[in-house]
Protein backbone atom coordinates (compact mmCIF):
# COMPACT_ATOMS: atom_id res chain seq x y z
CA UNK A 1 108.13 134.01 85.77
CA UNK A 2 106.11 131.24 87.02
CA UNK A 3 103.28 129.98 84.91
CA UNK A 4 98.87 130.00 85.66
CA UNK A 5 98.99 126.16 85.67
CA UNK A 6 102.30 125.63 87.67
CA UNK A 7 101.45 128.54 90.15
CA UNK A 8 97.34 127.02 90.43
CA UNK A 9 99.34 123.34 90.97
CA UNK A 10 101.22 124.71 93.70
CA UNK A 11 98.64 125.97 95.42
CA UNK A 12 96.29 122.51 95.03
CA UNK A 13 98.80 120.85 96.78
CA UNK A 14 99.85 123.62 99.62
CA UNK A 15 96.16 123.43 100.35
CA UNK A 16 96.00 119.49 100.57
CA UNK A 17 98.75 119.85 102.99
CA UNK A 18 97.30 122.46 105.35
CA UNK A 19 94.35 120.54 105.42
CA UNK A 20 95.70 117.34 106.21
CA UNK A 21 97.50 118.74 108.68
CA UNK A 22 94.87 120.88 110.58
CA UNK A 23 92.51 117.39 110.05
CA UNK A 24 95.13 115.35 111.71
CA UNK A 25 94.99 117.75 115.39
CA UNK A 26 91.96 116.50 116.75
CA UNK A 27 90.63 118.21 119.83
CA UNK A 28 91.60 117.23 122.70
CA UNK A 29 88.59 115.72 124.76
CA UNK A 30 88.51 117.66 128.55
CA UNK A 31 86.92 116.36 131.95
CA UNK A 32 85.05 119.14 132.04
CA UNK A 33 83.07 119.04 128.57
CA UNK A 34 79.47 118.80 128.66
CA UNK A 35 79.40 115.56 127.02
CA UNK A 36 82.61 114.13 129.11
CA UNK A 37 80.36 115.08 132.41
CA UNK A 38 77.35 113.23 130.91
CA UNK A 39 78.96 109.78 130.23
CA UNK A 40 81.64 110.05 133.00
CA UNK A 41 84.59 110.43 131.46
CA UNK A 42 88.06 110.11 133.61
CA UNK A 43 91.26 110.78 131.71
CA UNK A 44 92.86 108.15 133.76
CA UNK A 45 90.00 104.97 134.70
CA UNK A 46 92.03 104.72 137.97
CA UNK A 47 89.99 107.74 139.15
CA UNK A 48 86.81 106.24 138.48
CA UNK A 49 84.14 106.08 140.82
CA UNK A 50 83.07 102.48 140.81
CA UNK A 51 80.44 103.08 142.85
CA UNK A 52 78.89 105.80 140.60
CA UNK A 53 79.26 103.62 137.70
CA UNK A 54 78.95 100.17 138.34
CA UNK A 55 79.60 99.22 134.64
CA UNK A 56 83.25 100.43 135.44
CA UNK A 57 85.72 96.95 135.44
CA UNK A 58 89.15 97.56 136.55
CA UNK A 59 91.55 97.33 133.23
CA UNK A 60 88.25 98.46 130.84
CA UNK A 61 89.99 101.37 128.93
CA UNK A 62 89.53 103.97 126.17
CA UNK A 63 92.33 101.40 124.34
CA UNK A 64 90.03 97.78 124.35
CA UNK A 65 87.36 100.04 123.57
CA UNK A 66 85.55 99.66 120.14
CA UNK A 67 84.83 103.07 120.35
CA UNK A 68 88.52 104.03 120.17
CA UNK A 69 90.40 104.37 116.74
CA UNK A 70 93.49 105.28 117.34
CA UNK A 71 96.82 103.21 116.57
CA UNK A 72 97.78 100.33 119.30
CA UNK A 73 100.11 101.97 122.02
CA UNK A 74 98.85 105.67 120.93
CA UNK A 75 98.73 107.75 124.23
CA UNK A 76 95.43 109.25 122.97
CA UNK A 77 93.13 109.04 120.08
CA UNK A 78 90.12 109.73 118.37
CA UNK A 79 86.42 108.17 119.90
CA UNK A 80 83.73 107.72 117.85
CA UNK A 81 81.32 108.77 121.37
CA UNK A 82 82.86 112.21 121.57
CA UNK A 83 82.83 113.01 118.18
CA UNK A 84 86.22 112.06 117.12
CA UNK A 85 87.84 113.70 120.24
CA UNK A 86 91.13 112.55 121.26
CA UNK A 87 90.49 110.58 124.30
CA UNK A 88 93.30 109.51 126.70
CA UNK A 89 93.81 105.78 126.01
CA UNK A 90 94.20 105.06 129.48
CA UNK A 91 91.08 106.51 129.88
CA UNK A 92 87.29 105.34 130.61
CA UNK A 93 83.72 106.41 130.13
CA UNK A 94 80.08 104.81 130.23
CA UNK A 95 80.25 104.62 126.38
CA UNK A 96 82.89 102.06 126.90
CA UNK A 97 82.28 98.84 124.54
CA UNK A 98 85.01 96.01 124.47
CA UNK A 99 86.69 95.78 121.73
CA UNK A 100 86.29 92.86 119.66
């Protein structure tokens, strides 16, 4: 028979785990989201429309953005201008800042 304490210990740390894991899956950020259409967001800044958005430089990124917090060489991370999103790193928007 297991004990109160061990049994409530188990769950303390079952619970720690599910939530670090559901934490850790961060919504994916789409081209079609509201706030994706409103600051232009490509997946891939090859597909941007310089013309639309002048501020657009060829090789300005999600990744040399400040705005982007994932790990260096991530595929996709979190950005602070959609919420904590994943973003593509290889992606762009007008929120783009360089990174310092």
């Amino acid at each position: 028979m297991i004990s109160r304490r061990r049994f409530m210990s188990i769950v303390s740390v079952a619970s720690v785990g599910a939530l670090s894991v559901r934490t850790a899956a961060a919504a994916k950020l789409e081209e079609n989201d509201p706030t994706a259409i409103a600051l232009g967001y490509k997946a891939d800044a090859s597909k941007v429309d310089a013309k639309k958005y002048p501020a657009y430089k060829v090789g300005n990124t999600c990744a040399n953005c400040t705005q982007y917090t994932a790990k260096a060489g991530a595929a996709s991370g979190p950005c602070g201008a959609f919420g904590g999103k994943d973003v593509a790193a290889k992606g762009w928007c007008m929120a783009w800042v360089k990174k310092a």
